[in-house]
C-alpha atoms as a PDB file:
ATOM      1  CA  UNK A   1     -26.953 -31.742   6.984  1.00  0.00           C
ATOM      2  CA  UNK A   2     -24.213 -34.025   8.350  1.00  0.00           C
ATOM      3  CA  UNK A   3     -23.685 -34.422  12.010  1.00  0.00           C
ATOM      4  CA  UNK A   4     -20.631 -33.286  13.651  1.00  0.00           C
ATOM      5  CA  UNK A   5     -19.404 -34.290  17.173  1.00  0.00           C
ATOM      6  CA  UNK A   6     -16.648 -33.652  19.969  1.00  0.00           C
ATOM      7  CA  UNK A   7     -14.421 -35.873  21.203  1.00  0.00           C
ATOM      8  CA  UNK A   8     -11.472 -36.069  23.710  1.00  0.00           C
ATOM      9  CA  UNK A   9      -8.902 -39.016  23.310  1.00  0.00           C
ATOM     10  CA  UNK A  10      -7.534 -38.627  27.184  1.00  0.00           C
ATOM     11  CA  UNK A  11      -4.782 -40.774  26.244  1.00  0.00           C
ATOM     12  CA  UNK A  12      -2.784 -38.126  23.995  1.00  0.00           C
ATOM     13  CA  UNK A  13      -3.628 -35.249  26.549  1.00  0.00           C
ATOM     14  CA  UNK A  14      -1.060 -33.879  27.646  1.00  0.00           C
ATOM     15  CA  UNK A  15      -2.032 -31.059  29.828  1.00  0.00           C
ATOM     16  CA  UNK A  16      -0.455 -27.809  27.901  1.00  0.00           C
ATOM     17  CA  UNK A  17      -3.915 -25.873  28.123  1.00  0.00           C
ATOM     18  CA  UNK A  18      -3.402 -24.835  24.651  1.00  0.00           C
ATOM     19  CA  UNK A  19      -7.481 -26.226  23.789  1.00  0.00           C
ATOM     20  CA  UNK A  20      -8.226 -23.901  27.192  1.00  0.00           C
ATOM     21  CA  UNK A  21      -6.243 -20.120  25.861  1.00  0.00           C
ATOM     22  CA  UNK A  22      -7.465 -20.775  22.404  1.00  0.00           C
ATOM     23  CA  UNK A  23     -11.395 -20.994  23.443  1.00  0.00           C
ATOM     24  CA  UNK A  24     -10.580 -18.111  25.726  1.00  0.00           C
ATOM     25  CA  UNK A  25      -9.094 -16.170  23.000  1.00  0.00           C
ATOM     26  CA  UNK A  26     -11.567 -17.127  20.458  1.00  0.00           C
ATOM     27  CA  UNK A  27     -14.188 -16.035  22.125  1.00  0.00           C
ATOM     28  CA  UNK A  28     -12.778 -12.907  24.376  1.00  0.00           C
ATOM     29  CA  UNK A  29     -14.229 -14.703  27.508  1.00  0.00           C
ATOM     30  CA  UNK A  30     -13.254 -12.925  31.100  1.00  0.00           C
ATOM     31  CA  UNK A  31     -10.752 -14.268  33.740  1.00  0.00           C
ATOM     32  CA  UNK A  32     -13.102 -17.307  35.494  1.00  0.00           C
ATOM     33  CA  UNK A  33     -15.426 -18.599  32.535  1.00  0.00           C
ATOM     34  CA  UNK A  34     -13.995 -21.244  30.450  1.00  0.00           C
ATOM     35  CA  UNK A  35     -15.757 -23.335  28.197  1.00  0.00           C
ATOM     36  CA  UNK A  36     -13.003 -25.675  27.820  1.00  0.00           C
ATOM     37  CA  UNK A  37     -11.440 -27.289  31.190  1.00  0.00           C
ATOM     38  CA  UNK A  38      -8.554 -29.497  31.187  1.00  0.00           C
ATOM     39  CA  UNK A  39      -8.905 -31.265  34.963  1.00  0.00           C
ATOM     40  CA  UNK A  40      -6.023 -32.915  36.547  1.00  0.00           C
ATOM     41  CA  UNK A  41      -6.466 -36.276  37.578  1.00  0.00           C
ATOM     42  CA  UNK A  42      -4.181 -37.433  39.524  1.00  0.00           C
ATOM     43  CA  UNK A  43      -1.088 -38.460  40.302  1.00  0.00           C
ATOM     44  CA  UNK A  44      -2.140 -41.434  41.885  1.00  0.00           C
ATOM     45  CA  UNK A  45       0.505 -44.560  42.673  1.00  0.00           C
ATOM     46  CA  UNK A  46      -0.989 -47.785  39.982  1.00  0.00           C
ATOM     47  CA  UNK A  47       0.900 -50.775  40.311  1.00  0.00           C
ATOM     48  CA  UNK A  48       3.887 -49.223  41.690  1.00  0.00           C
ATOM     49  CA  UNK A  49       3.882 -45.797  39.163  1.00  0.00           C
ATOM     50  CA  UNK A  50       2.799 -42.939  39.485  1.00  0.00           C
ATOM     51  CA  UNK A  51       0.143 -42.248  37.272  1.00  0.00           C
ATOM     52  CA  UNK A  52      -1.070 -38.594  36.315  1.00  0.00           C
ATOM     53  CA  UNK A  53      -4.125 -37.968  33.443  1.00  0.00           C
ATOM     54  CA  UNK A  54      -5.551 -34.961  32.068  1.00  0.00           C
ATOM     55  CA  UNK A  55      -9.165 -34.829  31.006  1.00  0.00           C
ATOM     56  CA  UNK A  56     -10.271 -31.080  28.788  1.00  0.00           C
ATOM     57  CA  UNK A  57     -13.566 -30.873  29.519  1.00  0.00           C
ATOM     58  CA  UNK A  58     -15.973 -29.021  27.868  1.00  0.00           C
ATOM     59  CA  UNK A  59     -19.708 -29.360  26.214  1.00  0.00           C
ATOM     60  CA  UNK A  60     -20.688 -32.377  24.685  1.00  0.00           C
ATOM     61  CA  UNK A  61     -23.689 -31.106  22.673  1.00  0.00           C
ATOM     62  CA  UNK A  62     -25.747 -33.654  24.233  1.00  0.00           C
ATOM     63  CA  UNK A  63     -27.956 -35.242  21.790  1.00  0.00           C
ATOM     64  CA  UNK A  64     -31.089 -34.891  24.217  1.00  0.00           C
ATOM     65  CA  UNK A  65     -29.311 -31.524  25.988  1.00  0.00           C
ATOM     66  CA  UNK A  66     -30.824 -31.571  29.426  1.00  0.00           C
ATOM     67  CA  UNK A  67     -29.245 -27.694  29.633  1.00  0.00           C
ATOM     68  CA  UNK A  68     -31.911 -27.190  26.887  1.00  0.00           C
ATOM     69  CA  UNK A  69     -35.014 -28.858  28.516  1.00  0.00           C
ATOM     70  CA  UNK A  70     -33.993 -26.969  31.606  1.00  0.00           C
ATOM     71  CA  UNK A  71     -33.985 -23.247  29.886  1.00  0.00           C
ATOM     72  CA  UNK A  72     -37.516 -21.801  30.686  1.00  0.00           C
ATOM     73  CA  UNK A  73     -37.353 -19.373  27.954  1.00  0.00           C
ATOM     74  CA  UNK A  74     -35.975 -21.286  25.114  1.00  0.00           C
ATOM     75  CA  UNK A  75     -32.521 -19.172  24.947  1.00  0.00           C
ATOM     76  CA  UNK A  76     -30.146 -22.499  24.244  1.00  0.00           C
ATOM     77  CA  UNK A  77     -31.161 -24.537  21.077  1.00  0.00           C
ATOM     78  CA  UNK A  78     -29.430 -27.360  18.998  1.00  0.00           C
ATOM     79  CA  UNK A  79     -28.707 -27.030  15.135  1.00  0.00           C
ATOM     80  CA  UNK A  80     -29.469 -29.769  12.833  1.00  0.00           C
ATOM     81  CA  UNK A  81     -25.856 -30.551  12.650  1.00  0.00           C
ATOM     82  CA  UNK A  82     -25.469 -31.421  16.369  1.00  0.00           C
ATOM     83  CA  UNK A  83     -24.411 -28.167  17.477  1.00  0.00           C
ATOM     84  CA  UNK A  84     -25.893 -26.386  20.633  1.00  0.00           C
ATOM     85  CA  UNK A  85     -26.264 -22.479  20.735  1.00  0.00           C
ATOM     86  CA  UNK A  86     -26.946 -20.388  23.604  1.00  0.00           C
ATOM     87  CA  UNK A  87     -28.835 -16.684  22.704  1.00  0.00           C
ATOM     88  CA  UNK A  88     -27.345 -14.446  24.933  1.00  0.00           C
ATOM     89  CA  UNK A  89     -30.474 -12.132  23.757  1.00  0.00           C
ATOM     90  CA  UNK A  90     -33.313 -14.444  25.554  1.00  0.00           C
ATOM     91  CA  UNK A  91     -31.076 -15.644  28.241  1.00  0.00           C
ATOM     92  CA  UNK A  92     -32.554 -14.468  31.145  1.00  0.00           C
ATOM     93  CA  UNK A  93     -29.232 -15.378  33.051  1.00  0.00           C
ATOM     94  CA  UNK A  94     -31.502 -18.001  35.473  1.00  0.00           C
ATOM     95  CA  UNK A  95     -28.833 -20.606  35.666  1.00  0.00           C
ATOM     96  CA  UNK A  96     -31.229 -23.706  35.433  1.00  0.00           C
ATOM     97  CA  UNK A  97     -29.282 -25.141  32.448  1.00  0.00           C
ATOM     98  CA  UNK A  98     -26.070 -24.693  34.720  1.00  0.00           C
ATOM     99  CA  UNK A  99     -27.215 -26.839  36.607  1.00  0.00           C
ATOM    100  CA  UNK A 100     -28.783 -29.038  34.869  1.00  0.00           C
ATOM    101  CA  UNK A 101     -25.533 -29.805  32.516  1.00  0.00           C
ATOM    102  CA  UNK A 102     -24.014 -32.959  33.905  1.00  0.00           C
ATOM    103  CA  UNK A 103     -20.484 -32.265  32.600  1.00  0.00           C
ATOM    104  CA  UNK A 104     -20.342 -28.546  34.004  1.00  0.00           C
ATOM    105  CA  UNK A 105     -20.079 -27.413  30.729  1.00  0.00           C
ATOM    106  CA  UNK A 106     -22.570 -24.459  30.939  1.00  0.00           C
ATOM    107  CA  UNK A 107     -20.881 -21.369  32.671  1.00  0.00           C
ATOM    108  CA  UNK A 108     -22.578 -17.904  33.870  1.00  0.00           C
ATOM    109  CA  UNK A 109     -20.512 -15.225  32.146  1.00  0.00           C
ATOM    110  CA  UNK A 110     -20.695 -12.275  34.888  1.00  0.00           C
ATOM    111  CA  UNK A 111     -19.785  -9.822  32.575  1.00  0.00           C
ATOM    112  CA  UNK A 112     -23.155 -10.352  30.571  1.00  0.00           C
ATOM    113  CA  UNK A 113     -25.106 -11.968  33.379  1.00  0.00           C
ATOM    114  CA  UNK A 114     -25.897 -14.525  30.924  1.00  0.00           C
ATOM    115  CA  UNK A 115     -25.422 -18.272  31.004  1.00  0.00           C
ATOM    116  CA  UNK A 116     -22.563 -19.437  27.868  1.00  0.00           C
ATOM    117  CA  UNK A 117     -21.330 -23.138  26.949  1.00  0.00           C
ATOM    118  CA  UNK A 118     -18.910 -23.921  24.089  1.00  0.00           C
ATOM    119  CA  UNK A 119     -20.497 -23.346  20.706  1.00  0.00           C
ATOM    120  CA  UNK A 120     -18.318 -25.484  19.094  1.00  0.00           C
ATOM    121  CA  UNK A 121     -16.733 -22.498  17.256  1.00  0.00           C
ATOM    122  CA  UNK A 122     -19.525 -22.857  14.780  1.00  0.00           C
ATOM    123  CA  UNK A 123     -19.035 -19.638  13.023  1.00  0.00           C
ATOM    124  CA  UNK A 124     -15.098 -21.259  12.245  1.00  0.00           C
ATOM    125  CA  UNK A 125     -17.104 -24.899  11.169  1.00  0.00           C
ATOM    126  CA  UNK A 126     -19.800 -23.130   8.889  1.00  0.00           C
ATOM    127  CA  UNK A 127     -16.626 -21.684   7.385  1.00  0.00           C
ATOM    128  CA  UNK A 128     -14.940 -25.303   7.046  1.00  0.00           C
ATOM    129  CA  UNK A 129     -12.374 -24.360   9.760  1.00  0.00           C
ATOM    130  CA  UNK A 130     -12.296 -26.496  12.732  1.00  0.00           C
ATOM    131  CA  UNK A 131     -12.889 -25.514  16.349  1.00  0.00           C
ATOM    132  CA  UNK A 132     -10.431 -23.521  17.886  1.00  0.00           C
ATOM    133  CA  UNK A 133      -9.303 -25.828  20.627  1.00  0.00           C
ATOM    134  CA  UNK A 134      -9.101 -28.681  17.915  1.00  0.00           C
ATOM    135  CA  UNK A 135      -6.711 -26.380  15.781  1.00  0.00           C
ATOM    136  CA  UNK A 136      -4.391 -25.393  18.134  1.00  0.00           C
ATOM    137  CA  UNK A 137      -4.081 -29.161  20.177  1.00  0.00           C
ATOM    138  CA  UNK A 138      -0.806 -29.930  19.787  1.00  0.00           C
ATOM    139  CA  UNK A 139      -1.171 -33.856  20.216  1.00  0.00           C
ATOM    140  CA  UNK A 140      -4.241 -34.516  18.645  1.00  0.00           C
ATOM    141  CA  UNK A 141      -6.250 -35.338  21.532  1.00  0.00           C
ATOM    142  CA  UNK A 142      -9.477 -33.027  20.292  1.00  0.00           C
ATOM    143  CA  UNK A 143     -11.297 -35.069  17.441  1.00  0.00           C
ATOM    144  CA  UNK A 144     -14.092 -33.169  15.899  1.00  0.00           C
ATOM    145  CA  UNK A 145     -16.412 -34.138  12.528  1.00  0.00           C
ATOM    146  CA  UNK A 146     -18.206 -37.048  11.769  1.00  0.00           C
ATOM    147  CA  UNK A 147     -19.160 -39.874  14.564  1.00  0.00           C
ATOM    148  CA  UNK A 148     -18.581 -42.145  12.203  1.00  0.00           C
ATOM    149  CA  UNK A 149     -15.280 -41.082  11.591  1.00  0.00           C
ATOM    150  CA  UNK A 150     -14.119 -41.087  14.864  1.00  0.00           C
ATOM    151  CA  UNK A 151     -15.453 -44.041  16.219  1.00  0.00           C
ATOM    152  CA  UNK A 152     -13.618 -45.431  12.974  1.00  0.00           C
ATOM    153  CA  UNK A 153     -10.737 -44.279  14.000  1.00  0.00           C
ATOM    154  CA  UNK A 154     -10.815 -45.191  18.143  1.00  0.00           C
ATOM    155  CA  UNK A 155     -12.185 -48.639  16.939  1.00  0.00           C
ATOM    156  CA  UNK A 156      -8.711 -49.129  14.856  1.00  0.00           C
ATOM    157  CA  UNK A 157      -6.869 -47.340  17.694  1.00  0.00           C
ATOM    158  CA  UNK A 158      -7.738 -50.114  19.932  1.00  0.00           C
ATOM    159  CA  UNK A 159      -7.503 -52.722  17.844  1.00  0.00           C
ATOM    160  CA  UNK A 160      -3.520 -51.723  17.051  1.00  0.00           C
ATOM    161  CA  UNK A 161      -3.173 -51.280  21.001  1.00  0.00           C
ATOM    162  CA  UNK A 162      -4.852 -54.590  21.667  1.00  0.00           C
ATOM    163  CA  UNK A 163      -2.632 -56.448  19.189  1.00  0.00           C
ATOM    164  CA  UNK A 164       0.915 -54.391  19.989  1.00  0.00           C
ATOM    165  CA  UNK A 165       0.194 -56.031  23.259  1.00  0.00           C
ATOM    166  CA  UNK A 166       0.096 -59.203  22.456  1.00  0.00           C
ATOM    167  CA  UNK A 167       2.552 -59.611  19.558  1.00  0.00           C
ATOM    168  CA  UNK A 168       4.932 -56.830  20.520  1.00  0.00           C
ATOM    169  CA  UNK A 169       7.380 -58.102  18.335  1.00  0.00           C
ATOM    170  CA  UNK A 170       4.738 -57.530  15.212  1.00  0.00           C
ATOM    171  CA  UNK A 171       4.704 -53.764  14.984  1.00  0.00           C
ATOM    172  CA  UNK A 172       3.039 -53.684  11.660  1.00  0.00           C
ATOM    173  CA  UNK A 173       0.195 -55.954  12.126  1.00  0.00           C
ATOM    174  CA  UNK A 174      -1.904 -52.553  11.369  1.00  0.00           C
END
């Protein structure tokens, strides 16, 4: 099975939520749990400008999830695509994976009294649909699929920034 992975290019946020009300309305979560986050960095005075970023954040289905090796009763487990699932049935609503996520990904839902973290939409990916916060980002700052892919495509993002830089006047060197 290939792997698929999540990916945030903070550059092309641009802080419209849209990634946060479509995981809330995908998944009918209550007022207070979010499994997407788009933090406000900012605005802070660089070199004279004021300079404001926004960063979604939301589970990175760790490759060595330390929510999982925290979970006493084996309620959160990863697919062999990359994907991490929390059961809801053997949750025992403990919060150790809460804290053990270092992105603050994992949320207790109080309405279930169970710990939840973004499931990547997998029902929509096993369907061939893309993550609901990917779909509806209107500046294609949520990547999802293939790590290859994407670091593909950041590697040649880079590359064209690096070189616009230096040979401004060049704008198709890429």
């Amino acid at each position: 099975m290939r792997k698929v992975a999540f990916l945030n290019d903070i550059d092309l946020c641009i802080g419209c939520f849209a990634c946060e009300t479509a995981c809330k309305q995908e998944h009918n979560l209550p007022v207070g749990t979010k499994w997407m986050h788009v933090v406000r960095v900012g605005p802070v005075e660089i070199d004279g400008r004021l300079v404001m970023d926004f960063v979604p954040m939301h589970c990175r289905h760790c490759e060595n999830p330390p929510c999982m090796q925290a979970c006493p009763v084996d309620a959160i487990s990863k697919r062999a695509d990359g994907i991490v699932l929390y059961d809801e049935k053997i949750c025992i609503g403990c919060k150790n994976c809460i804290e053990a996520c270092p992105f603050g990904a994992a949320q207790y839902n109080p309405d279930v009294q169970r710990a939840q973290a973004c499931n990547l939409c997998y029902e929509r990916v096993d369907q061939g649909l893309l993550p609901a916060c990917v779909q509806n980002c209107p500046t294609q700052a949520l990547i999802f699929g293939a790590p290859e892919d994407y670091t593909k495509q950041r590697r040649e993002k880079v590359a064209h920034t690096f070189l616009h830089r230096r040979y401004p006047e060049a704008p198709g060197l890429l």
